[in-house]
Protein backbone atom coordinates (compact mmCIF):
# COMPACT_ATOMS: atom_id res chain seq x y z
CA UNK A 1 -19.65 -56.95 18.29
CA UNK A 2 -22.96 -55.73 19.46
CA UNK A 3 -25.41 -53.71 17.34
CA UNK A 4 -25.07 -50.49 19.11
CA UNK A 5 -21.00 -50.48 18.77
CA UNK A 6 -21.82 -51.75 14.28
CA UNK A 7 -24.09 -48.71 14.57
CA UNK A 8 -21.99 -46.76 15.98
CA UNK A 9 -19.18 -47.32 14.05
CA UNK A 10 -21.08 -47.26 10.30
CA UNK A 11 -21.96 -43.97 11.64
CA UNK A 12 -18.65 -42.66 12.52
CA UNK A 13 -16.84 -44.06 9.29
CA UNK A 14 -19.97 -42.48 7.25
CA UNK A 15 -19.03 -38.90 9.05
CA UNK A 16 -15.66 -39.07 8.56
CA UNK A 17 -16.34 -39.40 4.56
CA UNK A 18 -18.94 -37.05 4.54
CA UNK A 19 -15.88 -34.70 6.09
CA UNK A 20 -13.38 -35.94 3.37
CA UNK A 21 -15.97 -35.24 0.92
CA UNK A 22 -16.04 -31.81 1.60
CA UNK A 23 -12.63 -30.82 2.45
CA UNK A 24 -12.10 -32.41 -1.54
CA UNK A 25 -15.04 -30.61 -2.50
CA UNK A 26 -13.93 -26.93 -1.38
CA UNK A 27 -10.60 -27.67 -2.12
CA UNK A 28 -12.29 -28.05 -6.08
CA UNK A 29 -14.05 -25.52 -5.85
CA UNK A 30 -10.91 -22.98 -5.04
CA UNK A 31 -10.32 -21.44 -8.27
CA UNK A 32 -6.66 -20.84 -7.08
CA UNK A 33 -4.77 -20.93 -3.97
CA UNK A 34 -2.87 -17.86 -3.63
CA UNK A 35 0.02 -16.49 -1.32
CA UNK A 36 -0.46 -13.28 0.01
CA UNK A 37 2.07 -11.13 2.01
CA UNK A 38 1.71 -8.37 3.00
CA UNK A 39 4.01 -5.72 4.50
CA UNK A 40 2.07 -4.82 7.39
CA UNK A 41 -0.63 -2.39 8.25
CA UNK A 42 1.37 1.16 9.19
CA UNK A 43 -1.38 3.14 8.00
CA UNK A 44 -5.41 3.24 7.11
CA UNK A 45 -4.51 2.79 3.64
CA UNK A 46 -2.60 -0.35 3.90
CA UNK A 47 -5.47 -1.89 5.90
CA UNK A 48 -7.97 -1.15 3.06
CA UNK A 49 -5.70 -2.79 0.67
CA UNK A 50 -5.45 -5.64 2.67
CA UNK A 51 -9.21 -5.96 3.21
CA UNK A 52 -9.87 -5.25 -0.36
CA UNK A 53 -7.53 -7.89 -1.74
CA UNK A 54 -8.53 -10.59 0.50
CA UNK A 55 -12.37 -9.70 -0.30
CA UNK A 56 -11.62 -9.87 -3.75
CA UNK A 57 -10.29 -13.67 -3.25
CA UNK A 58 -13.52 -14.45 -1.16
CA UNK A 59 -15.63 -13.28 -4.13
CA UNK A 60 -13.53 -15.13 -6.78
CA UNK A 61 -13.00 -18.32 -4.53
CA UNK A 62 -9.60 -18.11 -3.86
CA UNK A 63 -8.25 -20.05 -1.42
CA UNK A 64 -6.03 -16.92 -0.12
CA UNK A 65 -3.29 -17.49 2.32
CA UNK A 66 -2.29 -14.75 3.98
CA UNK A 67 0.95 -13.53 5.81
CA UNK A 68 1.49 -10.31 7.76
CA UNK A 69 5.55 -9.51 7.77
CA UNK A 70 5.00 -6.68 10.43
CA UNK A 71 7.11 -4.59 8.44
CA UNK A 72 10.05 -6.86 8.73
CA UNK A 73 11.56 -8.03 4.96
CA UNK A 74 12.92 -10.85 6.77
CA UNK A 75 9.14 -12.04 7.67
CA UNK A 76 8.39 -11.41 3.57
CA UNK A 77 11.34 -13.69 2.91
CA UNK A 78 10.46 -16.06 5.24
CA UNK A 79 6.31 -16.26 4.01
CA UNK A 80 7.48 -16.68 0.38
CA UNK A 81 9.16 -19.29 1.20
CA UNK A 82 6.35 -20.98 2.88
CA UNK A 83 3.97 -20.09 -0.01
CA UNK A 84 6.37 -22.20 -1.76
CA UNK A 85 6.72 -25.21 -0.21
CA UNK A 86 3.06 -25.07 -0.25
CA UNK A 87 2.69 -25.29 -3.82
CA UNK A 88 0.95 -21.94 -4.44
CA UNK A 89 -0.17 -21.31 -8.14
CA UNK A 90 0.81 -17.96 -7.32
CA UNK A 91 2.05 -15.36 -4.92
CA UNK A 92 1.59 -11.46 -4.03
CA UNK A 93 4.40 -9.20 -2.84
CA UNK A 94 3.68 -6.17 -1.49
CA UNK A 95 7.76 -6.05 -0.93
CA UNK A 96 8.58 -3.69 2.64
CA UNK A 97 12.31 -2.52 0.87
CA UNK A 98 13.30 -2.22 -3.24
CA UNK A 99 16.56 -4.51 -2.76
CA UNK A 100 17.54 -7.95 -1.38
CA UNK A 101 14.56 -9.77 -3.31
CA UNK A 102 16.56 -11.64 -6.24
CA UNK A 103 17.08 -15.01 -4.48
CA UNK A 104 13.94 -15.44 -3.00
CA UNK A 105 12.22 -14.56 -5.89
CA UNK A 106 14.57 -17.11 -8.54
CA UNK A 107 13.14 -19.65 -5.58
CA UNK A 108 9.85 -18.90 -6.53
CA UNK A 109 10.81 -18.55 -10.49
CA UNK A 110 12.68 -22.05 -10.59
CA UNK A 111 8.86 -23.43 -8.52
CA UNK A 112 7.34 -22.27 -11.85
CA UNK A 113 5.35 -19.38 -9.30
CA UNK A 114 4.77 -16.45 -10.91
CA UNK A 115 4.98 -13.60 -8.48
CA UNK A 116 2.98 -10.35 -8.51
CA UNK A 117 4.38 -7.69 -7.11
CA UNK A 118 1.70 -5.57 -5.44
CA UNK A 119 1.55 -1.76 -4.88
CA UNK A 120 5.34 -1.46 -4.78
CA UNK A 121 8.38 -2.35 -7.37
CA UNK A 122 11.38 -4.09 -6.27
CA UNK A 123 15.29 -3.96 -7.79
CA UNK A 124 15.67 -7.13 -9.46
CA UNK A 125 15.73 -8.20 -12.91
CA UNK A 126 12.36 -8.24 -14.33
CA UNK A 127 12.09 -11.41 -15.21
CA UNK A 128 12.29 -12.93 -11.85
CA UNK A 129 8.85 -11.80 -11.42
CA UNK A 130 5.01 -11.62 -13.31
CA UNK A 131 4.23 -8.07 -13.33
CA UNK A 132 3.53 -5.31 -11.11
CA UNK A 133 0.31 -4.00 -10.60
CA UNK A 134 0.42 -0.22 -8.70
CA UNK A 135 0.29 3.48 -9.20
CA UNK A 136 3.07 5.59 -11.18
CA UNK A 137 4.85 7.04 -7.49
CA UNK A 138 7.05 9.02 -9.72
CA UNK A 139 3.93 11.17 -11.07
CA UNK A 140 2.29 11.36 -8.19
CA UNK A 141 5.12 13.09 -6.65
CA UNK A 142 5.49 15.50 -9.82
CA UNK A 143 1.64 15.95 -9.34
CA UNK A 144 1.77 17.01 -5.53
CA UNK A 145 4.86 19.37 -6.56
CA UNK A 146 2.55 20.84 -9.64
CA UNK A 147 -0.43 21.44 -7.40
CA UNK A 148 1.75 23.20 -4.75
CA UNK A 149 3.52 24.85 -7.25
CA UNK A 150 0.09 26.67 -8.59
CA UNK A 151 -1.22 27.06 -5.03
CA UNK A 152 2.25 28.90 -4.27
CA UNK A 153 3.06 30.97 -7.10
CA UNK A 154 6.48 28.88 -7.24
CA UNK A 155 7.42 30.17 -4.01
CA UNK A 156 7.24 27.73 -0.94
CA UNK A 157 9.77 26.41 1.65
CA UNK A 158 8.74 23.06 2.06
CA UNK A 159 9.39 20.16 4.83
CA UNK A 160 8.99 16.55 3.61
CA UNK A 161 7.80 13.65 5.12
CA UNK A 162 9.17 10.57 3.59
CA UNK A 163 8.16 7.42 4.00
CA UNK A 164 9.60 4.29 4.97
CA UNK A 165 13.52 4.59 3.97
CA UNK A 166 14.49 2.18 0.90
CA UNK A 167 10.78 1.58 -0.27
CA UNK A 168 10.24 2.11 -3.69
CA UNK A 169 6.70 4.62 -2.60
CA UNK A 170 9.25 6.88 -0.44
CA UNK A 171 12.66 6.70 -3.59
CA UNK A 172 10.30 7.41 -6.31
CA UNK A 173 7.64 9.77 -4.75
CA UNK A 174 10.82 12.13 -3.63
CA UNK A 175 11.97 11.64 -7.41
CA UNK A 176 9.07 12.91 -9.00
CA UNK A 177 8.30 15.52 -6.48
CA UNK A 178 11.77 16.61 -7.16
CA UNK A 179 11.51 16.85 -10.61
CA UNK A 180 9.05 19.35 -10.51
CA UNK A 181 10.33 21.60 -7.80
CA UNK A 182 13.59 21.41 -9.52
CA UNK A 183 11.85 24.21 -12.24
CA UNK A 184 11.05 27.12 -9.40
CA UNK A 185 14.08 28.35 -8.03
CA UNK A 186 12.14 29.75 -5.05
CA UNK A 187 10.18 26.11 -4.40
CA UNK A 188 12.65 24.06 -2.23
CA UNK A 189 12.48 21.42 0.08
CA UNK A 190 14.30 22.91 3.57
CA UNK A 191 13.62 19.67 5.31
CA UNK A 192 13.22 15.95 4.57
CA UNK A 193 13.09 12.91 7.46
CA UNK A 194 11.10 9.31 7.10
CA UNK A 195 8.28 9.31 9.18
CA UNK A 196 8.13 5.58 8.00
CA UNK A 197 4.56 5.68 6.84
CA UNK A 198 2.96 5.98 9.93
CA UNK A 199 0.79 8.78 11.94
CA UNK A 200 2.68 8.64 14.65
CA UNK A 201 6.07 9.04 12.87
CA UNK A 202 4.41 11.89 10.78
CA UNK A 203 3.92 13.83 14.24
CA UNK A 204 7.05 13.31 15.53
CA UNK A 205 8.80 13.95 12.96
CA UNK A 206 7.03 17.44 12.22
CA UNK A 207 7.55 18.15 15.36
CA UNK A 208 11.25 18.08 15.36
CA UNK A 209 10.61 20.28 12.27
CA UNK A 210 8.42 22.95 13.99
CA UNK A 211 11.44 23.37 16.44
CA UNK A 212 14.07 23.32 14.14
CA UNK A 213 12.21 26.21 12.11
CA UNK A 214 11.26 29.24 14.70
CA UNK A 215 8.18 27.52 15.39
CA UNK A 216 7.18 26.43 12.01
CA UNK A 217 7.28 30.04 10.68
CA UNK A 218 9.54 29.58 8.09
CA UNK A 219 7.50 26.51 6.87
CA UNK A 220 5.09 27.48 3.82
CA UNK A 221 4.04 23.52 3.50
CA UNK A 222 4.17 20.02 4.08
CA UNK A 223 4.53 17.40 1.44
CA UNK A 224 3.65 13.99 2.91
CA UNK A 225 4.49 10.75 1.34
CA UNK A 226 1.11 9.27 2.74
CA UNK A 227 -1.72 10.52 4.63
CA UNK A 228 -1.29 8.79 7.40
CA UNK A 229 1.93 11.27 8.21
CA UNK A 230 -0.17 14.42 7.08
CA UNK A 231 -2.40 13.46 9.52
CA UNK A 232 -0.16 12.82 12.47
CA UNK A 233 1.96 17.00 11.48
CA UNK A 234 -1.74 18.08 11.78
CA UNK A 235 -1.53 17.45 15.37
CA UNK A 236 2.06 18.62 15.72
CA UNK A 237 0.98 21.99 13.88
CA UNK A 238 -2.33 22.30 16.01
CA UNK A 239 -0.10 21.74 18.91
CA UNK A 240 2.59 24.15 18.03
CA UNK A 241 -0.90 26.72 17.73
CA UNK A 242 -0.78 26.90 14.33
CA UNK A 243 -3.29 26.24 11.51
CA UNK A 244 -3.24 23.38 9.15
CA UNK A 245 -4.10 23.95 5.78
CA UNK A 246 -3.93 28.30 6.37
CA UNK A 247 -0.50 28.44 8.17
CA UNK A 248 1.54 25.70 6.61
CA UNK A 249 -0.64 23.84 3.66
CA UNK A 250 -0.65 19.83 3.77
CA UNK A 251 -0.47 17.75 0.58
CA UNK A 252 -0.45 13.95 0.85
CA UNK A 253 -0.89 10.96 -0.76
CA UNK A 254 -3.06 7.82 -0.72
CA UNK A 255 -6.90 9.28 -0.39
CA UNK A 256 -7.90 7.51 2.82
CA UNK A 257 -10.94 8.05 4.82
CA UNK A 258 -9.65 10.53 7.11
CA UNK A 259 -7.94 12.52 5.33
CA UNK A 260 -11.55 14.10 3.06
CA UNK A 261 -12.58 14.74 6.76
CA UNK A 262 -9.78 16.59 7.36
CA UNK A 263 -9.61 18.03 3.93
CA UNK A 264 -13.77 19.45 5.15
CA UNK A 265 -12.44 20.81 7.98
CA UNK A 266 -10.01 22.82 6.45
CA UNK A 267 -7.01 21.13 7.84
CA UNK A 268 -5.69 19.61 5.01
CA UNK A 269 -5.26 21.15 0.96
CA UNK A 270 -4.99 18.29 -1.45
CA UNK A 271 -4.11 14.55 -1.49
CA UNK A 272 -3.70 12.32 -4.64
CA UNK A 273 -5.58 8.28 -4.76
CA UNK A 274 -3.34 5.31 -4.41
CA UNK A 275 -5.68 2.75 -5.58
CA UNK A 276 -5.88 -0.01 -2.76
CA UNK A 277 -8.32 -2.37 -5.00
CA UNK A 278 -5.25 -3.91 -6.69
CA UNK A 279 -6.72 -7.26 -6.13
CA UNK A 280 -8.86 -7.94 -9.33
CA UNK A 281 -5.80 -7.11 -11.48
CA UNK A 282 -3.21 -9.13 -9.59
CA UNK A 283 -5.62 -12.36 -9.59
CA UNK A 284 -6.06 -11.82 -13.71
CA UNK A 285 -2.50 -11.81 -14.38
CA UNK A 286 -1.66 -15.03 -12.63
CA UNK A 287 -4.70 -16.35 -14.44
CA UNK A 288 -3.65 -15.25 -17.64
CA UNK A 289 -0.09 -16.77 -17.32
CA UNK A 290 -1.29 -19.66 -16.32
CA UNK A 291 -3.00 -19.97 -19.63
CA UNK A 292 -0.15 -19.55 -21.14
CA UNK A 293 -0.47 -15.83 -22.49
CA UNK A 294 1.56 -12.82 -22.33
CA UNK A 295 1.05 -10.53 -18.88
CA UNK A 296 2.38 -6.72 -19.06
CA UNK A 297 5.45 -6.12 -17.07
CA UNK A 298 3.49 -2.98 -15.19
CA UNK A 299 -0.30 -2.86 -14.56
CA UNK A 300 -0.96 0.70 -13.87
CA UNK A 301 -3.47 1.94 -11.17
CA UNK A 302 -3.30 5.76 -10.94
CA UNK A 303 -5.61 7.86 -9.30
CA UNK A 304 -6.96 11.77 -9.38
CA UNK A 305 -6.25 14.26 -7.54
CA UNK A 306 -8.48 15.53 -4.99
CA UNK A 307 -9.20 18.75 -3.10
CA UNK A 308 -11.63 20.00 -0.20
CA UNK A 309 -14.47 20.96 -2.82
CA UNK A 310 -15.53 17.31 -2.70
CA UNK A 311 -13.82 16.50 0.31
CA UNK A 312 -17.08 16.01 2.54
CA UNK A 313 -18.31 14.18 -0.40
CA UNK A 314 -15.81 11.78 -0.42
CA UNK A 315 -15.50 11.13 3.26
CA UNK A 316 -19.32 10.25 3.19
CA UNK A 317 -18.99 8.03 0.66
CA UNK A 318 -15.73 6.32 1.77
CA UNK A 319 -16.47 6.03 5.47
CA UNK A 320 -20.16 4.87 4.96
């Protein structure tokens, strides 16, 4: 062998470790590796969560792997199982529907894979999974039906949004709006259709509404399961030439971006935070169990209620 082909190949064998080196090194250095999936991204504030969770991982050093099920639970099922096979210390769920979970998730519990369930519950039996780490939906459907309930004197006809139909947000956010209303015998919901989370659903949907009600006359209000709707019956109550936020009010929930900008320009009342920085707290519970401790079954991450006083406030802060 001549000197330029030894050369040639000390230098390629000396590469190739140098590579093998480093793919051991960063796979060290990976605090955890992680399964992620997510539902999808319907609306702005599912795409912040997303972000925020997979930033989170970046700063921590997870190795995060990541699965978009395009709203589809078959998709969820489907990634789970994949995190499996990989070997995941642990997996997120933000699950798309409450039921249908249980096998996939004894799957994952007879792995020894402790699943977190993120931003939404599911119906199983608790201990097929970790914890879950999101807001109380329940109150902050009692707290949109409180605020209207002040702002109307108890008296409101109100047309409701819901969102996507069998997801524990849209069950327990009618629940506790529900429970509220239920004390005003002149606070009632008239109308109530799934806009399934998303703007343009919200329009369409309020559209249908405006026509079915003399041209949105008869409507004192709109209670949105997520902003992302309220924004999308903005446009359908613009277009049907009324006012937002003067004709029919607009309460929402989920504190996005755009919603404090329309909130400054009048055409929208109130909307209450879902958290999307669930993250951190997800990524401490698997770390906890994994040292062997005890993790709460619910990790609450409520959030205020907000209202157009601070709305260009928040919008500059938020979208900066």
């Amino acid at each position: 062998m001549s000197y330029s082909m030894k050369h040639l190949k000390t230098r390629v064998c000396s590469t190739l470790a140098m590579a093998v080196a480093l793919g051991l090194s960063a796979t060290a250095q990976a605090e955890m590796l992680i399964g992620f999936s997510q539902i999808g991204s319907e609306s702005g504030w599912r795409t912040s969560e997303t972000a925020s969770i997979k930033a989170e991982a970046e700063r921590r050093g997870i190795d995060l792997k990541f699965s978009d099920a395009q709203q589809k639970q078959e998709n969820q099922i489907k990634a789970v199982r994949s995190f499996i096979a990989q070997g995941v210390d642990g997996i997120l769920l933000a699950p798309v529907v409450e039921t249908g979970w249980d096998q996939v998730l004894k799957e994952a519990k007879g792995a020894g894979i402790p699943v977190v369930l993120i931003d939404r519950g599911v119906d199983a039996d608790e201990s097929l999974y970790l914890t879950k780490v999101a807001s109380d939906f329940v109150q902050e459907g009692a707290l949109a039906a409180a605020w209207l309930a002040a702002e109307t004197n108890g008296v409101c006809d109100v047309v409701e949004l819901q969102g996507t139909v069998g997801s524990s947000a849209a069950n327990d956010r009618k629940e506790g709006f529900e429970s509220v209303i239920g004390n005003f015998p002149s606070l009632s919901i008239i109308r109530s259709q799934s806009g399934n989370f998303t703007r343009s659903g919200g329009k369409e949907v309020m559209e249908s509404f405006l026509k079915a009600e003399n041209g949105g006359k008869s409507i004192c209000a709109v209670y949105a399961h997520n902003d992302d709707m309220a924004l999308g019956a903005v446009q359908a109550i613009k277009e049907a030439g009324l006012k937002p936020g003067e004709d029919i009010l607009v309460v929402s929930i989920d504190a996005v971006p755009d919603i404090f900008k329309a909130m400054a320009d009048g055409d929208t009342n109130a909307t209450i935070e879902l958290n999307p920085h669930l993250g951190g707290p997800a990524f401490d519970a698997i770390k906890t169990a994994k040292s062997g401790r005890e993790v709460p079954k619910w990790i609450k991450a409520n959030g205020p209620l907000y209202l157009p006083d601070t709305a260009a406030e928040e919008y500059k802060k938020r979208s900066s």
